[in-house]
PDB file of N, CA and C in Angstrom:
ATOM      1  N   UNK A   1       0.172 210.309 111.925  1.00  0.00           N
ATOM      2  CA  UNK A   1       0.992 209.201 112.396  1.00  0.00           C
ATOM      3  C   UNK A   1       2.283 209.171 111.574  1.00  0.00           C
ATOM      4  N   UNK A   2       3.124 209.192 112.407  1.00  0.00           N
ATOM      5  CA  UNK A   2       4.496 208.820 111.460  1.00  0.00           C
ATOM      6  C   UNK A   2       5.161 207.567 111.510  1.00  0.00           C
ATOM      7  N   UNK A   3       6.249 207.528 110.479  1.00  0.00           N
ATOM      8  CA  UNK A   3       6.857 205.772 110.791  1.00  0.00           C
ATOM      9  C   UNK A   3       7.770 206.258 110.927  1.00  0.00           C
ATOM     10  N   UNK A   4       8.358 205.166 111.509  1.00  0.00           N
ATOM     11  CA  UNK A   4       9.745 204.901 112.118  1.00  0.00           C
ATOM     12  C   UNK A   4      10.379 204.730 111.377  1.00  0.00           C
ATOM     13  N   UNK A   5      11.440 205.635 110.705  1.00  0.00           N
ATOM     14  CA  UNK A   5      12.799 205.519 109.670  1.00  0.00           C
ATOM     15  C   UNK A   5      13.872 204.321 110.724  1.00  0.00           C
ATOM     16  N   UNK A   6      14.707 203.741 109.670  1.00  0.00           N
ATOM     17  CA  UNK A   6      15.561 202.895 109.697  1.00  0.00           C
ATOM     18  C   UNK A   6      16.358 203.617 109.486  1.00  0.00           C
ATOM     19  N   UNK A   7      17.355 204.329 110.360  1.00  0.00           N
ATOM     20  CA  UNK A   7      18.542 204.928 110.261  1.00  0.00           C
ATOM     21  C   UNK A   7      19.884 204.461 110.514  1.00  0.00           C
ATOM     22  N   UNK A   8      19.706 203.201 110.799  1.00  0.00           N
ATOM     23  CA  UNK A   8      21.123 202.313 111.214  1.00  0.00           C
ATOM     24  C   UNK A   8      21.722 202.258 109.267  1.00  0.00           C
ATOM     25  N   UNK A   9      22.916 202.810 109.970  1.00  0.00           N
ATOM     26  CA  UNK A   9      23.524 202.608 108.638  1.00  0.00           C
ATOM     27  C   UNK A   9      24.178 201.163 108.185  1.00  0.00           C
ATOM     28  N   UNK A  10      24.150 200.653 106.778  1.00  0.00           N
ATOM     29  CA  UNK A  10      24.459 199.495 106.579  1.00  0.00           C
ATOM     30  C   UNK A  10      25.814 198.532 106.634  1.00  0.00           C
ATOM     31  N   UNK A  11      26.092 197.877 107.193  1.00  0.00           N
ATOM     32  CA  UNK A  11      27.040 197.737 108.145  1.00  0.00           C
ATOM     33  C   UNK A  11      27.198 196.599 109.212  1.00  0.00           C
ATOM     34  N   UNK A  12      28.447 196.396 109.608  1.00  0.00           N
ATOM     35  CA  UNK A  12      28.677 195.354 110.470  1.00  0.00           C
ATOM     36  C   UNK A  12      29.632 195.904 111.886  1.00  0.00           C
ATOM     37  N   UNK A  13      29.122 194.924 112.950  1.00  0.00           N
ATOM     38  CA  UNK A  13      29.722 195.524 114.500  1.00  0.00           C
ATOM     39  C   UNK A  13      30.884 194.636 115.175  1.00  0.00           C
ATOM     40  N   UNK A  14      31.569 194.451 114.517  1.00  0.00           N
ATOM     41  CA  UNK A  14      32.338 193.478 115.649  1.00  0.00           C
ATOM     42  C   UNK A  14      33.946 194.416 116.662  1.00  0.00           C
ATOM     43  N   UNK A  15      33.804 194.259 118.035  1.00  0.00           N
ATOM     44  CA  UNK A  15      34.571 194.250 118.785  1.00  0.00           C
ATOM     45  C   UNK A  15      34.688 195.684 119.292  1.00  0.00           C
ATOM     46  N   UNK A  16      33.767 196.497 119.086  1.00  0.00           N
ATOM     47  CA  UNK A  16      33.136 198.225 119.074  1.00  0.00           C
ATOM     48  C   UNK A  16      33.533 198.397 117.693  1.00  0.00           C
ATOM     49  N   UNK A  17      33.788 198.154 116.841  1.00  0.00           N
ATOM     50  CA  UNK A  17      34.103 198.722 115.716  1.00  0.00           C
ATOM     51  C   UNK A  17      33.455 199.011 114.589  1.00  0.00           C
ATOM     52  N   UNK A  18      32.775 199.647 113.980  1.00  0.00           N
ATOM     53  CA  UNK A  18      31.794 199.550 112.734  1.00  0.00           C
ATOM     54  C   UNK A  18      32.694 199.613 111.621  1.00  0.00           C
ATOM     55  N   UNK A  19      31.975 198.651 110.447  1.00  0.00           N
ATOM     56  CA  UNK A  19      32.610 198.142 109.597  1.00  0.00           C
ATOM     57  C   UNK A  19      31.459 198.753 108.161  1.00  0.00           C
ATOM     58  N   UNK A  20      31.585 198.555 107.287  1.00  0.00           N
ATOM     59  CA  UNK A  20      30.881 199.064 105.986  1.00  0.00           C
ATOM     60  C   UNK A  20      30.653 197.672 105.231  1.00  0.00           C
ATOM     61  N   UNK A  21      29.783 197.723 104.201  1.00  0.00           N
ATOM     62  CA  UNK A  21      29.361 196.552 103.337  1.00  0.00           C
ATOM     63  C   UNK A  21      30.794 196.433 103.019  1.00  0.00           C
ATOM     64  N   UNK A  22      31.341 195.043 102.628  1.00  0.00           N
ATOM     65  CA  UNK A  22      32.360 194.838 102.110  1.00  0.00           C
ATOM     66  C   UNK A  22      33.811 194.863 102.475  1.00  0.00           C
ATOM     67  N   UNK A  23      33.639 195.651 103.457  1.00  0.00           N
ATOM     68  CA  UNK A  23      35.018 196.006 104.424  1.00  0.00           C
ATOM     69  C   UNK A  23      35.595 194.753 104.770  1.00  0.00           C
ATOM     70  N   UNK A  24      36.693 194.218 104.926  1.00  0.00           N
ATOM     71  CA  UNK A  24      37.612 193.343 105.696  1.00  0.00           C
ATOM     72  C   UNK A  24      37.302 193.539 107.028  1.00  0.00           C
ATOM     73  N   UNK A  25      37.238 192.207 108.183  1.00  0.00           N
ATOM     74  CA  UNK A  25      37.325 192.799 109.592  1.00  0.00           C
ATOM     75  C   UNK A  25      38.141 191.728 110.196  1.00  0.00           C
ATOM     76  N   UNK A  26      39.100 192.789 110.798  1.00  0.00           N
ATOM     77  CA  UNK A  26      39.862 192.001 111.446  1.00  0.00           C
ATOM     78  C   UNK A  26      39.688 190.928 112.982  1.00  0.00           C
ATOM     79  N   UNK A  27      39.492 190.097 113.162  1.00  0.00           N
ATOM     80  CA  UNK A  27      39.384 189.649 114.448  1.00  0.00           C
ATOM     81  C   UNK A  27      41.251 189.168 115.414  1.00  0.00           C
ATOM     82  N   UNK A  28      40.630 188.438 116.188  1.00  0.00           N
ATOM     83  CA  UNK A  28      42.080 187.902 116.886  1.00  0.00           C
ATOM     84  C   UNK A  28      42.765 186.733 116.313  1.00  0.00           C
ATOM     85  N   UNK A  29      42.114 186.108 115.223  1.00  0.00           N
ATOM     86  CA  UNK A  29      42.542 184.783 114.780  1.00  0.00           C
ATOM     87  C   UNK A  29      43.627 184.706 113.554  1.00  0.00           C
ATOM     88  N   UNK A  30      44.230 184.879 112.865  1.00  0.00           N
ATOM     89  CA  UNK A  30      44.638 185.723 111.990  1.00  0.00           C
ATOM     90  C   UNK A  30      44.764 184.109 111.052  1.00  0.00           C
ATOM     91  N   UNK A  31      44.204 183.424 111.423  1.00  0.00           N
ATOM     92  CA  UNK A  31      43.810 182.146 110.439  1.00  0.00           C
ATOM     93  C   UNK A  31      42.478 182.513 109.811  1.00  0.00           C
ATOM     94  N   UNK A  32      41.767 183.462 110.445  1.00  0.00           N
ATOM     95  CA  UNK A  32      40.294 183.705 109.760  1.00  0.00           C
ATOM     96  C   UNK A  32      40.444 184.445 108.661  1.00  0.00           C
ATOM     97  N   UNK A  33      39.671 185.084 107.677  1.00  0.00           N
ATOM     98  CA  UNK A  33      39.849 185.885 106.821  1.00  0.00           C
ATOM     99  C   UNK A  33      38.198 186.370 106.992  1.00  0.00           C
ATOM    100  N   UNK A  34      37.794 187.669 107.425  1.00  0.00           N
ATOM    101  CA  UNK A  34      35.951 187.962 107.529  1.00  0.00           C
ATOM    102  C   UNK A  34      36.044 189.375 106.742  1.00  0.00           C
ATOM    103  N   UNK A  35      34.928 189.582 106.087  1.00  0.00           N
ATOM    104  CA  UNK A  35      33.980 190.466 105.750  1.00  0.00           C
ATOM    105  C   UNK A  35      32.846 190.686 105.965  1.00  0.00           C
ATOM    106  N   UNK A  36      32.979 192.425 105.876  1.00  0.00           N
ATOM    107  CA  UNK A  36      31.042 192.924 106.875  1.00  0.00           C
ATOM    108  C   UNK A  36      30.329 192.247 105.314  1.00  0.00           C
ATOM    109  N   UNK A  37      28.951 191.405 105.382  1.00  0.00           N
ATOM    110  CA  UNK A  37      28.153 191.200 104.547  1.00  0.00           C
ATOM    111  C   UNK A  37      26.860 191.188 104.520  1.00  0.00           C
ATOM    112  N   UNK A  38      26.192 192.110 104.314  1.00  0.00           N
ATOM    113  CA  UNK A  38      24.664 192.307 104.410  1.00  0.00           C
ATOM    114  C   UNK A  38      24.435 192.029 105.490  1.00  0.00           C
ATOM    115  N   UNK A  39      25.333 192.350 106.531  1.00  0.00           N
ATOM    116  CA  UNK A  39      24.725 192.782 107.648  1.00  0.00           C
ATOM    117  C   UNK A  39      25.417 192.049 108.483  1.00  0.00           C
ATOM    118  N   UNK A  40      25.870 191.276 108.279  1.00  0.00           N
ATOM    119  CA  UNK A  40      26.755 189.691 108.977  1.00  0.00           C
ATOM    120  C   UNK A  40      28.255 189.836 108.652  1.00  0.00           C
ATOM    121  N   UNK A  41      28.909 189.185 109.620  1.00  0.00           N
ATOM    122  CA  UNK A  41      30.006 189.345 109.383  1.00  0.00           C
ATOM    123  C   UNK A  41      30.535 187.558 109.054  1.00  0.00           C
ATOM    124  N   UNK A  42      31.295 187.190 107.582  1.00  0.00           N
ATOM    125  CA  UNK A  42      31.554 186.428 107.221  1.00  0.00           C
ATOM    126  C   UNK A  42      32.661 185.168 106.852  1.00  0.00           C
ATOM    127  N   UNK A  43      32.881 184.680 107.711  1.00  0.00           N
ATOM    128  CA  UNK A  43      34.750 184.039 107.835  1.00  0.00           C
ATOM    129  C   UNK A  43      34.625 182.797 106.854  1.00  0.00           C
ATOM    130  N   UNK A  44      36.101 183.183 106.756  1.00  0.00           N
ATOM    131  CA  UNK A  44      36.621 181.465 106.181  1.00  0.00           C
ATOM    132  C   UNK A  44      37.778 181.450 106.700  1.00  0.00           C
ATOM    133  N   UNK A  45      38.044 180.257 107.027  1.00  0.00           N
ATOM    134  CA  UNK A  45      39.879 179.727 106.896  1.00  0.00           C
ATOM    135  C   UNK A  45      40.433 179.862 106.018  1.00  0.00           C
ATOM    136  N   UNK A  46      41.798 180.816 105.941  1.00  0.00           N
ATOM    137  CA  UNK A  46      43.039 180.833 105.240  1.00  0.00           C
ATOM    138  C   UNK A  46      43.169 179.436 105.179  1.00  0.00           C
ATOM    139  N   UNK A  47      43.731 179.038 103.973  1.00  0.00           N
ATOM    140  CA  UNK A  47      44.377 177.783 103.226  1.00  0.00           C
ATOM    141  C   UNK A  47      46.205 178.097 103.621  1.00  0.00           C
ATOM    142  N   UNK A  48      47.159 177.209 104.360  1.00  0.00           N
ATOM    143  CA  UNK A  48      48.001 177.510 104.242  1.00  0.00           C
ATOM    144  C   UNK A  48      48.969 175.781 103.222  1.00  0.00           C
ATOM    145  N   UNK A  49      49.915 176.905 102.717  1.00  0.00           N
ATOM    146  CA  UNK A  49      50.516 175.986 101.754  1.00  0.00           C
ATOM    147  C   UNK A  49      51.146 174.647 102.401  1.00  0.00           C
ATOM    148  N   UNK A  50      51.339 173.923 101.828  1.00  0.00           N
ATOM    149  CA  UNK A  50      51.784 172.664 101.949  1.00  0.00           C
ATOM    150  C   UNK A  50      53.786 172.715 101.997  1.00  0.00           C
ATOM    151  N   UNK A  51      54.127 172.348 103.414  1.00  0.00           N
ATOM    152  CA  UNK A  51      55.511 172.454 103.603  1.00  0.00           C
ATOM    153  C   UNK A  51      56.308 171.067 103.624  1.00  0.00           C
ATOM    154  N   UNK A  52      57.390 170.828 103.138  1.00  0.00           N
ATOM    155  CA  UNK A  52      57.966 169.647 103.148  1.00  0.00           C
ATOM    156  C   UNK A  52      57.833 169.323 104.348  1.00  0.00           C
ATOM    157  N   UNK A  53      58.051 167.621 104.481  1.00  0.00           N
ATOM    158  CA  UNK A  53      58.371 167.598 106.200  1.00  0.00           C
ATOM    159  C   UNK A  53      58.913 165.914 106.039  1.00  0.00           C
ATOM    160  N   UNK A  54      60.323 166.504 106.765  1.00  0.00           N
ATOM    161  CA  UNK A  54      60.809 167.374 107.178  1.00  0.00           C
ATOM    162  C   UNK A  54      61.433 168.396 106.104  1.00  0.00           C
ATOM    163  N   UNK A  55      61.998 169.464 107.049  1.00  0.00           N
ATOM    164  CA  UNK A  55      62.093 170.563 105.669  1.00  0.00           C
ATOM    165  C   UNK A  55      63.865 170.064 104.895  1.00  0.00           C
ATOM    166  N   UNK A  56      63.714 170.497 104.130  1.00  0.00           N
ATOM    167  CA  UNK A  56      65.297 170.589 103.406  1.00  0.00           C
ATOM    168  C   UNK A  56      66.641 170.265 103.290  1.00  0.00           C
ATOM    169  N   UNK A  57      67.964 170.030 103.633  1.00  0.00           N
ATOM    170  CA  UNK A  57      68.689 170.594 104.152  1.00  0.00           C
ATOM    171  C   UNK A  57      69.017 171.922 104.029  1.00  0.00           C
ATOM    172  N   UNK A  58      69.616 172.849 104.751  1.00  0.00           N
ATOM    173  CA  UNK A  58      70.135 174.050 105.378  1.00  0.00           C
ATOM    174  C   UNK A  58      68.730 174.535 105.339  1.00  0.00           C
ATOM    175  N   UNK A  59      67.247 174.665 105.703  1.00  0.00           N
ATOM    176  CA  UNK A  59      66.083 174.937 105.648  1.00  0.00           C
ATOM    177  C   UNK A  59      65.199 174.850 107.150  1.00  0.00           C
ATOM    178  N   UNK A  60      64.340 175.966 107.430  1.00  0.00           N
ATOM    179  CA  UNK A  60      63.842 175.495 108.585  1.00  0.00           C
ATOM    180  C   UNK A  60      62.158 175.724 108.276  1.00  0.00           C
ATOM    181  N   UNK A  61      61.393 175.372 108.831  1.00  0.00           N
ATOM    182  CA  UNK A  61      59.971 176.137 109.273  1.00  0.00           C
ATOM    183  C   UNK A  61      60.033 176.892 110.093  1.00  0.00           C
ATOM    184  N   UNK A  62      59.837 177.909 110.137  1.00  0.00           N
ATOM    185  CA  UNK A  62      59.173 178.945 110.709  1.00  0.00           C
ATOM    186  C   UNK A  62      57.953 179.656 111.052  1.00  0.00           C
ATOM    187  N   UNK A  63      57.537 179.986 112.203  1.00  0.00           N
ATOM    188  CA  UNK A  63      55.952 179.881 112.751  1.00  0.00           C
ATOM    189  C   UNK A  63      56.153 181.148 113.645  1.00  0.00           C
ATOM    190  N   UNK A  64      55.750 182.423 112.720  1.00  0.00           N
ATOM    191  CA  UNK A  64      55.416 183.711 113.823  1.00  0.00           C
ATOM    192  C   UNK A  64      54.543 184.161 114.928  1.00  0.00           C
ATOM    193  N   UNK A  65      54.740 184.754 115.783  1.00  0.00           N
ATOM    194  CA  UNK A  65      53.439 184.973 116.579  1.00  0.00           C
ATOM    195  C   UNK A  65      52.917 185.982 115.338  1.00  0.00           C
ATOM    196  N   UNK A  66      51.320 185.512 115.891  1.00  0.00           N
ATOM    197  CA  UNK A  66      50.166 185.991 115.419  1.00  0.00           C
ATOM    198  C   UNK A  66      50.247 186.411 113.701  1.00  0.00           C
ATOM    199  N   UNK A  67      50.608 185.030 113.340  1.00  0.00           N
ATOM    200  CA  UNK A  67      50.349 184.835 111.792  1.00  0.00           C
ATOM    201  C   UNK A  67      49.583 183.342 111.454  1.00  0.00           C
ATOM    202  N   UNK A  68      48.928 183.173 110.379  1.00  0.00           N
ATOM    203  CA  UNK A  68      48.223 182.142 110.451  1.00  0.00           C
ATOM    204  C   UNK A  68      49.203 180.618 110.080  1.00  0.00           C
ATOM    205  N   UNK A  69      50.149 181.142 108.767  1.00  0.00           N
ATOM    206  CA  UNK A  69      50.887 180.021 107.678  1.00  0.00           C
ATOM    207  C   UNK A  69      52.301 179.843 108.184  1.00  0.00           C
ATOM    208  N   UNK A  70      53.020 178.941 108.487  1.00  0.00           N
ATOM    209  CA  UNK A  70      54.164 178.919 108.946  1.00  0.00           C
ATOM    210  C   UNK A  70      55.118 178.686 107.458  1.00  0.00           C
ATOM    211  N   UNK A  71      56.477 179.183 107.276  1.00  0.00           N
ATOM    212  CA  UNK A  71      56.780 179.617 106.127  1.00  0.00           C
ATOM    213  C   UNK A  71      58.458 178.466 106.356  1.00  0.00           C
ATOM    214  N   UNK A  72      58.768 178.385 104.818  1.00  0.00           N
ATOM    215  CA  UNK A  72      60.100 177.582 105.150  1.00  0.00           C
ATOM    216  C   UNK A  72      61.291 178.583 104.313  1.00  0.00           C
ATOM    217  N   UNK A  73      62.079 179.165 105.376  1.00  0.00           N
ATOM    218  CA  UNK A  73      63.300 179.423 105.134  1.00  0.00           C
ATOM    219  C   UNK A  73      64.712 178.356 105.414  1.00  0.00           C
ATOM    220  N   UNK A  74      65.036 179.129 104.105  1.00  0.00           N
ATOM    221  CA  UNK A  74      66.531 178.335 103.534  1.00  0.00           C
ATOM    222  C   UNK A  74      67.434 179.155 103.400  1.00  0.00           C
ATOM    223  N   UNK A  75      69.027 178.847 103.794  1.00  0.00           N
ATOM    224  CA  UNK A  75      69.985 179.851 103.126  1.00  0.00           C
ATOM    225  C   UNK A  75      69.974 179.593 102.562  1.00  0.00           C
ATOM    226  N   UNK A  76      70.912 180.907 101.914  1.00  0.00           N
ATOM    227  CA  UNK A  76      71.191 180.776 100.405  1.00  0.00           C
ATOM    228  C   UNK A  76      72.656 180.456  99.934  1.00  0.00           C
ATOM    229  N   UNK A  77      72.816 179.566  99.508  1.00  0.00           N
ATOM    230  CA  UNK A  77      74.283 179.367  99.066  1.00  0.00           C
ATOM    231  C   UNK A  77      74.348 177.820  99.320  1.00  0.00           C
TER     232      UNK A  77
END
């Protein structure tokens, strides 16, 4: 009688993609931050900084596609 080896290597699956213990994985949210972890894949929310409001004078907020933190630019001078 033989047994059945466990040959799945250790690792995480998200979106077809295989990931390794520890690896970063990217999803669509780019507010998430995940790692493959014992088998699971593990998120938290990015913390984004605290912006005046309203912003400055000569200063704006700024909010990119597909970034999580919206950032405040100022000229300079």
């Amino acid at each position: 009688m033989h047994k059945a080896l466990n040959c799945m290597p250790k690792g995480c699956e998200y979106g077809g993609i295989f990931y390794k213990e520890g690896d970063r994985v990217k999803t669509q949210d780019p507010c998430l931050e995940c790692i493959c972890d014992n088998r699971h894949i593990q998120c938290r929310l990015k913390m984004c900084p605290m912006l005046p409001e309203p912003p400055p004078p000569s200063c704006h907020i700024l909010q990119r596609p597909n970034t999580c933190c919206p950032r405040l630019l100022c000229q300079d001078g």
